[in-house]
PDB file of N, CA and C in Angstrom:
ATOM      1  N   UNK A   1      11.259  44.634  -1.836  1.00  0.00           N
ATOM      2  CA  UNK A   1      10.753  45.292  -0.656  1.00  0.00           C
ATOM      3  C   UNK A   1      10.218  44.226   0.302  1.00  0.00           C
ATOM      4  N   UNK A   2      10.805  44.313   1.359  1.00  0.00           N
ATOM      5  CA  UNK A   2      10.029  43.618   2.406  1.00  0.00           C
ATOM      6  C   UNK A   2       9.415  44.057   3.739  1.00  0.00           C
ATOM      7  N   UNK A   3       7.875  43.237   4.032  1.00  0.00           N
ATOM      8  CA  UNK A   3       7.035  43.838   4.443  1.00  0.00           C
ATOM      9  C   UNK A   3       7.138  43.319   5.632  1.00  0.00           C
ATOM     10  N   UNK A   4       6.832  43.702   6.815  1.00  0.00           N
ATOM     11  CA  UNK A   4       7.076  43.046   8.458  1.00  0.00           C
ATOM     12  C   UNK A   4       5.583  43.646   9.377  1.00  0.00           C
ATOM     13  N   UNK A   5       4.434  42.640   9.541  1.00  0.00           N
ATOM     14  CA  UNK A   5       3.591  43.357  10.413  1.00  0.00           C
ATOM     15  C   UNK A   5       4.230  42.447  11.628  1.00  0.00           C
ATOM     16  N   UNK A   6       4.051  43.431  12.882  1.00  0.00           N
ATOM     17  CA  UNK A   6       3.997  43.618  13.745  1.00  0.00           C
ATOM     18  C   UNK A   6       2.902  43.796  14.477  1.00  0.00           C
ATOM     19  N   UNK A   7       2.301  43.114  15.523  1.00  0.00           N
ATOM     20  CA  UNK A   7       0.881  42.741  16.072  1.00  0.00           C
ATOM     21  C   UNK A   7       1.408  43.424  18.078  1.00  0.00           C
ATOM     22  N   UNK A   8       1.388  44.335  18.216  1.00  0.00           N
ATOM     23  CA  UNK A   8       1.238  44.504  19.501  1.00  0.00           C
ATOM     24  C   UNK A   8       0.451  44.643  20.894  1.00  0.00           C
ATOM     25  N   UNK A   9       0.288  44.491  21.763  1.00  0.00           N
ATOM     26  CA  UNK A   9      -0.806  44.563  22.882  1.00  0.00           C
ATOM     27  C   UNK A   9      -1.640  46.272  22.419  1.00  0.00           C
ATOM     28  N   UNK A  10      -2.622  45.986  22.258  1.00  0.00           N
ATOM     29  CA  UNK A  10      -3.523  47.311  22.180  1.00  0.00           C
ATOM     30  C   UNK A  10      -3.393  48.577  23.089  1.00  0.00           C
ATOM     31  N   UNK A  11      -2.874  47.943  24.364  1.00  0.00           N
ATOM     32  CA  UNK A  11      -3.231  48.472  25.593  1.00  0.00           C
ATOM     33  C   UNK A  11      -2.074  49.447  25.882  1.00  0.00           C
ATOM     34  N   UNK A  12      -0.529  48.322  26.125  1.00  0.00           N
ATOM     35  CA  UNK A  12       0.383  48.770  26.137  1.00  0.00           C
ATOM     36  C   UNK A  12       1.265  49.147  25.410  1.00  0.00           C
ATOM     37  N   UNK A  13       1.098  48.455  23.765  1.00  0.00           N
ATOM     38  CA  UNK A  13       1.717  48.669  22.569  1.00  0.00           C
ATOM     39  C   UNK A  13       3.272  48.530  23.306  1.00  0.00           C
ATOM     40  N   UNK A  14       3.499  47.414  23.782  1.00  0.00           N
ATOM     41  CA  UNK A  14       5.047  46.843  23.974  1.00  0.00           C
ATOM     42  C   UNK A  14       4.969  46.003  22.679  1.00  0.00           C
ATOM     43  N   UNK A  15       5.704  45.800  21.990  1.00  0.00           N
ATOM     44  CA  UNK A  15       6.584  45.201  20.711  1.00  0.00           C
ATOM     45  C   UNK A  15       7.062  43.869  21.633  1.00  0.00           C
ATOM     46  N   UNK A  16       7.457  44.194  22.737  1.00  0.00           N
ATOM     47  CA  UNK A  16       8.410  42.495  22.908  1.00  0.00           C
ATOM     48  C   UNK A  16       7.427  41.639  23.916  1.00  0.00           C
ATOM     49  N   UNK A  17       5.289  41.843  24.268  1.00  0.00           N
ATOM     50  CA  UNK A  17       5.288  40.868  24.668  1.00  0.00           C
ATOM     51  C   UNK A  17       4.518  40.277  22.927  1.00  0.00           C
ATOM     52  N   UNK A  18       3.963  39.103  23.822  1.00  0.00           N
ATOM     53  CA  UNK A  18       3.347  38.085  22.625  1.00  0.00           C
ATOM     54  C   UNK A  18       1.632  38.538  22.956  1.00  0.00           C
ATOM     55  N   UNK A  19       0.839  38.698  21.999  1.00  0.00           N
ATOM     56  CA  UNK A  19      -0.562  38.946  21.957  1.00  0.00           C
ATOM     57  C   UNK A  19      -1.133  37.759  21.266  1.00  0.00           C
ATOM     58  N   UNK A  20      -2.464  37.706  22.241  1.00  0.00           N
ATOM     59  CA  UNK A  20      -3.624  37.060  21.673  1.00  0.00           C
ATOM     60  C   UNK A  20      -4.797  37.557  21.562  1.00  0.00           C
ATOM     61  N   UNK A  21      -5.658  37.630  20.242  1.00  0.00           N
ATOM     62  CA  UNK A  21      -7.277  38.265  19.236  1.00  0.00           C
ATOM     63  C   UNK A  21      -8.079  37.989  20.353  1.00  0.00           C
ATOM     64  N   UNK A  22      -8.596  38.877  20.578  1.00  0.00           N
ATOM     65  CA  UNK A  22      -9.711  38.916  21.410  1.00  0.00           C
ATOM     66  C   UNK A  22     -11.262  39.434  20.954  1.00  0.00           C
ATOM     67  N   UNK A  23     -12.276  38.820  20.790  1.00  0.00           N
ATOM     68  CA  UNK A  23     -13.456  39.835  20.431  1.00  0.00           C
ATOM     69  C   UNK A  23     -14.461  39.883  21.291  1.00  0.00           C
ATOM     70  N   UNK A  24     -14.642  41.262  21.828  1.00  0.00           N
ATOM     71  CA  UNK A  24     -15.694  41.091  23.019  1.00  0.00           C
ATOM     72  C   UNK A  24     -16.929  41.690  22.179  1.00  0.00           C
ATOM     73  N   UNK A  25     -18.069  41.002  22.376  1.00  0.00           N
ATOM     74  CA  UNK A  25     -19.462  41.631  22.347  1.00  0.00           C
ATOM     75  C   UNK A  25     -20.443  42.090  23.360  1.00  0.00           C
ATOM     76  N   UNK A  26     -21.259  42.725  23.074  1.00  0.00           N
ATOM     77  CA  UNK A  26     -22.399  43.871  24.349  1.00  0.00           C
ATOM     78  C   UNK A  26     -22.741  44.773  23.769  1.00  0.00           C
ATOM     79  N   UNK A  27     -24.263  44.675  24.153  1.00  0.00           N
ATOM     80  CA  UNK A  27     -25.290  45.859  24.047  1.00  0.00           C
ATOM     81  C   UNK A  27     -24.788  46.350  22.665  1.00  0.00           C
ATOM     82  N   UNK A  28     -24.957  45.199  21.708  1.00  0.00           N
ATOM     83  CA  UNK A  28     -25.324  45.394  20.466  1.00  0.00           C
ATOM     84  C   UNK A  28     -23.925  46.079  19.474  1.00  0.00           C
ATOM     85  N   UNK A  29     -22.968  46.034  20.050  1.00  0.00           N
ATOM     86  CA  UNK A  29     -21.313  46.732  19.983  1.00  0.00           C
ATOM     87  C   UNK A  29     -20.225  45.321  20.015  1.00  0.00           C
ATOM     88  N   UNK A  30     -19.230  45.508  19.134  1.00  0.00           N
ATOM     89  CA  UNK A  30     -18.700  44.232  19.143  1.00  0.00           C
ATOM     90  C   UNK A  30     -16.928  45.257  18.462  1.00  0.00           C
ATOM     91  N   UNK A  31     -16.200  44.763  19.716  1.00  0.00           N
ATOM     92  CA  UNK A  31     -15.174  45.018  19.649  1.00  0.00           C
ATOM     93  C   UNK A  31     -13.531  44.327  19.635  1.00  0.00           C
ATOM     94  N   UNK A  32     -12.994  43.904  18.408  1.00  0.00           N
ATOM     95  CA  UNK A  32     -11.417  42.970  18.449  1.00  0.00           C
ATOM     96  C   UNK A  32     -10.909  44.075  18.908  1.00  0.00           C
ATOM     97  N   UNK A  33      -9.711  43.143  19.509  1.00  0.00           N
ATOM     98  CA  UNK A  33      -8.661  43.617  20.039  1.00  0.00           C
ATOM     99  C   UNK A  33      -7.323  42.835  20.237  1.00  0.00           C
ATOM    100  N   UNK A  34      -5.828  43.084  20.295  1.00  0.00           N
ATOM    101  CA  UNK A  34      -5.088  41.990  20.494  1.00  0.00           C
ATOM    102  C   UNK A  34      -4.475  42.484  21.922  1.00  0.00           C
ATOM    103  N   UNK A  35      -4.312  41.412  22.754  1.00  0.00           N
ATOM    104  CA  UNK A  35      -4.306  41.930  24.102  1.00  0.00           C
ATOM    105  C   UNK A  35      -3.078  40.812  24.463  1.00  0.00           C
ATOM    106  N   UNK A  36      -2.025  41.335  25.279  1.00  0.00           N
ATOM    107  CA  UNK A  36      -0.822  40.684  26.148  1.00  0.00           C
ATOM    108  C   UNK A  36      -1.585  39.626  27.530  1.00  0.00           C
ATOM    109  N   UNK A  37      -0.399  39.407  28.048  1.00  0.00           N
ATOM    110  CA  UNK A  37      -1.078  38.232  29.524  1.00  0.00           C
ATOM    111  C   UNK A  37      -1.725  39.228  29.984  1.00  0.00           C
ATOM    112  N   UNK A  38      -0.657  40.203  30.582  1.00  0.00           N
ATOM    113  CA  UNK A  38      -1.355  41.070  31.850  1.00  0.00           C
ATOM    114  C   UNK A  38      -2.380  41.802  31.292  1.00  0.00           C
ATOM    115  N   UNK A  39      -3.034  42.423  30.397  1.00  0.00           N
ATOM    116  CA  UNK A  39      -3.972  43.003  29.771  1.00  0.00           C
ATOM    117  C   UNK A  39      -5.011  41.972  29.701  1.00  0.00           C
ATOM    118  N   UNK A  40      -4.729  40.945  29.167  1.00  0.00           N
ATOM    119  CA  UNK A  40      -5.892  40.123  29.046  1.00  0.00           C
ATOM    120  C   UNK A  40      -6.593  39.079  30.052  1.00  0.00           C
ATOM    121  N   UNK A  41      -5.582  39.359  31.489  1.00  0.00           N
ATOM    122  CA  UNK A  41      -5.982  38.815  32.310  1.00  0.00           C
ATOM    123  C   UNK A  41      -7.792  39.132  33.506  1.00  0.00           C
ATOM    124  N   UNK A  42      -7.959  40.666  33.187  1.00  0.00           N
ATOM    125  CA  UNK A  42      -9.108  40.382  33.806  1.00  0.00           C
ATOM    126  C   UNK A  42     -10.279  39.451  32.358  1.00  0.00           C
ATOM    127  N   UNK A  43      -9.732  39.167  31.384  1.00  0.00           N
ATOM    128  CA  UNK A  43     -10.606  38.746  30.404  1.00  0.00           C
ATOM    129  C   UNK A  43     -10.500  37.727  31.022  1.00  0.00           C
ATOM    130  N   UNK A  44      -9.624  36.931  30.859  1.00  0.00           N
ATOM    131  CA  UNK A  44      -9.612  35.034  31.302  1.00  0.00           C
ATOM    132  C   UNK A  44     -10.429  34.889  32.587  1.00  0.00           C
ATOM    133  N   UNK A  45     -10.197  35.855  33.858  1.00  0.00           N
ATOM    134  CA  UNK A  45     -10.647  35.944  34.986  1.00  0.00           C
ATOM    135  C   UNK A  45     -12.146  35.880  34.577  1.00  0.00           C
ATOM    136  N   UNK A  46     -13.131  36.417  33.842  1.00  0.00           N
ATOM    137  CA  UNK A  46     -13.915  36.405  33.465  1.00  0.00           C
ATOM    138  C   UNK A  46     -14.846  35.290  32.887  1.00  0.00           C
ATOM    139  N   UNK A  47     -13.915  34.921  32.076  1.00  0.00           N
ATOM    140  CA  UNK A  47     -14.349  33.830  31.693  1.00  0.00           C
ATOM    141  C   UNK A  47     -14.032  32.737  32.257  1.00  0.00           C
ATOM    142  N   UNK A  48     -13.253  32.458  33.018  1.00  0.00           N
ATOM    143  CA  UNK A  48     -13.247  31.225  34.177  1.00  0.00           C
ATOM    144  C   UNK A  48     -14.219  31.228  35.281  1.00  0.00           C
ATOM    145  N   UNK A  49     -14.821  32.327  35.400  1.00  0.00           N
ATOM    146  CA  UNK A  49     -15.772  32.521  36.524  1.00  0.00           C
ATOM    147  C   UNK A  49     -17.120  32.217  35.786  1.00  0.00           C
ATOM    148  N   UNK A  50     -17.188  32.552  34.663  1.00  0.00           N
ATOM    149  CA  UNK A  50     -18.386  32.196  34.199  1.00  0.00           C
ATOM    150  C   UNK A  50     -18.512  30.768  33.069  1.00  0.00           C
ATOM    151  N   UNK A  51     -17.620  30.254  32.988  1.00  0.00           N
ATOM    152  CA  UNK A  51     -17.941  29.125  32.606  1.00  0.00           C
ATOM    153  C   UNK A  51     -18.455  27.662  33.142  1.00  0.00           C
ATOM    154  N   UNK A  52     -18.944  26.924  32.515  1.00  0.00           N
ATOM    155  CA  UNK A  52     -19.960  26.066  32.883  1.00  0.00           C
ATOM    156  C   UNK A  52     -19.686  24.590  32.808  1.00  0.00           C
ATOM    157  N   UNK A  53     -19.819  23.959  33.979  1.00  0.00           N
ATOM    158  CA  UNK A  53     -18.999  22.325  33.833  1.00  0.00           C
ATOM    159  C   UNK A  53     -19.419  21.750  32.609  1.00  0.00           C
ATOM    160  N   UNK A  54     -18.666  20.551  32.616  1.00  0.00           N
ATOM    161  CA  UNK A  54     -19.084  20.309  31.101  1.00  0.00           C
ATOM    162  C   UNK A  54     -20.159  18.898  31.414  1.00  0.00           C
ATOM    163  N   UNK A  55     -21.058  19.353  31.002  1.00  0.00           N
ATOM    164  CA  UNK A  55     -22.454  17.856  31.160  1.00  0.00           C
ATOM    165  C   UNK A  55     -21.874  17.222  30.813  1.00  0.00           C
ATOM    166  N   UNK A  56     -22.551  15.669  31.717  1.00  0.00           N
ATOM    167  CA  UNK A  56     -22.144  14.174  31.822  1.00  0.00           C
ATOM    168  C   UNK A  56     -22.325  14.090  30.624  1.00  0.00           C
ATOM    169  N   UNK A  57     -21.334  12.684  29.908  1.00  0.00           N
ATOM    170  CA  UNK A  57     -21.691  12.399  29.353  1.00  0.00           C
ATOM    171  C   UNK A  57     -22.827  11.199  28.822  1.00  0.00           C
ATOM    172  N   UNK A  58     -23.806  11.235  27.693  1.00  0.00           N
ATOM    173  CA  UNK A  58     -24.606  10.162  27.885  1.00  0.00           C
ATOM    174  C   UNK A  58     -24.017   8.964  26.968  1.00  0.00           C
ATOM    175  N   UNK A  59     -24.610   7.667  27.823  1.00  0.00           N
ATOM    176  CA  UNK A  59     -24.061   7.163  27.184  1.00  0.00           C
ATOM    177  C   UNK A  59     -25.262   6.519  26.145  1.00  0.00           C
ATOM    178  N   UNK A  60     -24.384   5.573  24.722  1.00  0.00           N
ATOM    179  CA  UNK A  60     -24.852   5.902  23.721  1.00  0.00           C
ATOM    180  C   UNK A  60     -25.644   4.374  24.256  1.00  0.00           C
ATOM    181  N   UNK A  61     -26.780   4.541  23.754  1.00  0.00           N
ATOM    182  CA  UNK A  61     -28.216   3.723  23.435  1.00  0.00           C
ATOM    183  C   UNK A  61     -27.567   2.351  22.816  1.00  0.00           C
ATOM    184  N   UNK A  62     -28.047   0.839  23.833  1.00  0.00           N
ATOM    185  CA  UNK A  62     -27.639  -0.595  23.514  1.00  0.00           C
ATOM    186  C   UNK A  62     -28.474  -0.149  21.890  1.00  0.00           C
ATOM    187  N   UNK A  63     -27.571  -0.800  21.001  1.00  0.00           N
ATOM    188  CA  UNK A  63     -28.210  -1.534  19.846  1.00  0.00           C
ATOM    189  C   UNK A  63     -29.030  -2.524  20.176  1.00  0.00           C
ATOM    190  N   UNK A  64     -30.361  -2.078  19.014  1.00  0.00           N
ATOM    191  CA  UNK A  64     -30.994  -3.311  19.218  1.00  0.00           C
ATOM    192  C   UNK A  64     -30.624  -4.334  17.977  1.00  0.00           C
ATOM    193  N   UNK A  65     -31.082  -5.630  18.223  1.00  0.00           N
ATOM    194  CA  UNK A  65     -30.611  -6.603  17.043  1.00  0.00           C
ATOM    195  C   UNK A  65     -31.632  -6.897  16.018  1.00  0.00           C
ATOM    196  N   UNK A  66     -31.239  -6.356  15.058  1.00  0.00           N
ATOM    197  CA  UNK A  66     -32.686  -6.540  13.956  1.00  0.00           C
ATOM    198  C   UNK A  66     -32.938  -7.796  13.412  1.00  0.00           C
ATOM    199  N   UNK A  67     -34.029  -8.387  13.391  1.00  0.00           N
ATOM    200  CA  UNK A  67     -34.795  -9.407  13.121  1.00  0.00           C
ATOM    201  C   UNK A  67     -35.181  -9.750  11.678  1.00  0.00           C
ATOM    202  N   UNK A  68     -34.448 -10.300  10.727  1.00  0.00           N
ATOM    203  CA  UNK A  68     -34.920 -10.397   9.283  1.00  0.00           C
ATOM    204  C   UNK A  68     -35.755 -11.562   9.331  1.00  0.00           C
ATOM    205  N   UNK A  69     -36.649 -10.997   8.885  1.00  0.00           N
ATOM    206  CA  UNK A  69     -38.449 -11.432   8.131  1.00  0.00           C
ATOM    207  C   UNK A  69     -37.930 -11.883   6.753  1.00  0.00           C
ATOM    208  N   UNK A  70     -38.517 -13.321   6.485  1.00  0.00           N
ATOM    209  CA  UNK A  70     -38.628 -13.842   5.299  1.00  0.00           C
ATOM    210  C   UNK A  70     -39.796 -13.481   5.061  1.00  0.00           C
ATOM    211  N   UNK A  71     -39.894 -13.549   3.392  1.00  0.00           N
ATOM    212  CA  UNK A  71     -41.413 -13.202   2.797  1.00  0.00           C
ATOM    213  C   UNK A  71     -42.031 -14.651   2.995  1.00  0.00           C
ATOM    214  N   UNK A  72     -41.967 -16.150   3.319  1.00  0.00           N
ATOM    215  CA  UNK A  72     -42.687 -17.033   3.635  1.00  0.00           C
ATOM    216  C   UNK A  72     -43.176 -16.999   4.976  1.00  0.00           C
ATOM    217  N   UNK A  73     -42.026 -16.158   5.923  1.00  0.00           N
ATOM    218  CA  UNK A  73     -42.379 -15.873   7.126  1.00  0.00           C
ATOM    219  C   UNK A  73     -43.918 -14.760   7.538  1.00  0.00           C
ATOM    220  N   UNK A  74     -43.634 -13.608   6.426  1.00  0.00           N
ATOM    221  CA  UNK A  74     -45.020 -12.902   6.629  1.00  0.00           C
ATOM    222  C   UNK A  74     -46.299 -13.389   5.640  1.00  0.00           C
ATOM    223  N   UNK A  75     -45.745 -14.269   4.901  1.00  0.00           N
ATOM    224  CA  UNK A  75     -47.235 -15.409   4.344  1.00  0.00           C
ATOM    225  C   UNK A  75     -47.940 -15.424   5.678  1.00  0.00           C
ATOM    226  N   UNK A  76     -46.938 -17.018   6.223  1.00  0.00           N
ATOM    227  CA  UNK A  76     -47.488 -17.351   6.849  1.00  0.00           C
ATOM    228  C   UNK A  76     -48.344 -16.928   8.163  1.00  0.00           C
ATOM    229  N   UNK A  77     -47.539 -15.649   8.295  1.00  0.00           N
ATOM    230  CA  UNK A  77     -48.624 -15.208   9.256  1.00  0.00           C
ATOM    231  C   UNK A  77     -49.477 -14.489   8.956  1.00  0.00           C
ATOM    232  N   UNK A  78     -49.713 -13.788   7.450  1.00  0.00           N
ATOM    233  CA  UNK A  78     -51.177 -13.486   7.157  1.00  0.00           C
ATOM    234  C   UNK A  78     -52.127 -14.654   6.772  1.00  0.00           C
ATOM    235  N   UNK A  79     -51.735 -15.876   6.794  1.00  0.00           N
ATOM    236  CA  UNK A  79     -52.269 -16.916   6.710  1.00  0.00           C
ATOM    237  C   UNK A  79     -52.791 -17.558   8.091  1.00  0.00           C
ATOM    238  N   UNK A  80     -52.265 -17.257   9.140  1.00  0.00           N
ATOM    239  CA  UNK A  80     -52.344 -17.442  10.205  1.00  0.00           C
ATOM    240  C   UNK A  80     -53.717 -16.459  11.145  1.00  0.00           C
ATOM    241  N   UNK A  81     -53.260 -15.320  10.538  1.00  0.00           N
ATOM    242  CA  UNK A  81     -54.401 -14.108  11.020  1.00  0.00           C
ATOM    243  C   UNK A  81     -55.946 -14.146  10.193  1.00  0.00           C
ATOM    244  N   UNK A  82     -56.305 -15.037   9.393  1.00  0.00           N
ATOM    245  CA  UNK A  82     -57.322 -14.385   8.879  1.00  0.00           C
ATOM    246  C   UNK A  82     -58.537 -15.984   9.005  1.00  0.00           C
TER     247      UNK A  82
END
């Protein structure tokens, strides 16, 4: 036996376009759906209007160069301090 799912636009239930998963949330309700171009176009519209540039980037912090301390080195300077 062979099994064949078939994924169609929710909206229009055409078989020959191509769909993409959609999940919208609000007021505590959260709804998938698989939606075609033209169906899912006031979605994209949506979300192109409300999306947000993308912050500069920072740049990453000079290394500093670490300083190895000999143990004659901190003798001498508690020898030095007292």
């Amino acid at each position: 036996m062979v099994k064949i799912n078939l994924v169609v636009c929710d909206v229009c239930k055409d078989p020959q376009r191509e769909t993409e998963p959609y999940t919208v949330t609000g007021k505590g309700r959260r709804r998938s759906m698989d939606l075609c171009e033209e169906h899912s176009a006031p979605l994209g519209e949506l979300l192109a209007a409300t999306e947000e540039p993308s912050p500069p980037r920072k740049r990453a912090p000079a290394r500093l160069q670490r300083r190895v301390t000999t143990m004659e080195e901190i003798a001498a300077r508690k020898g030095a301090s007292s």
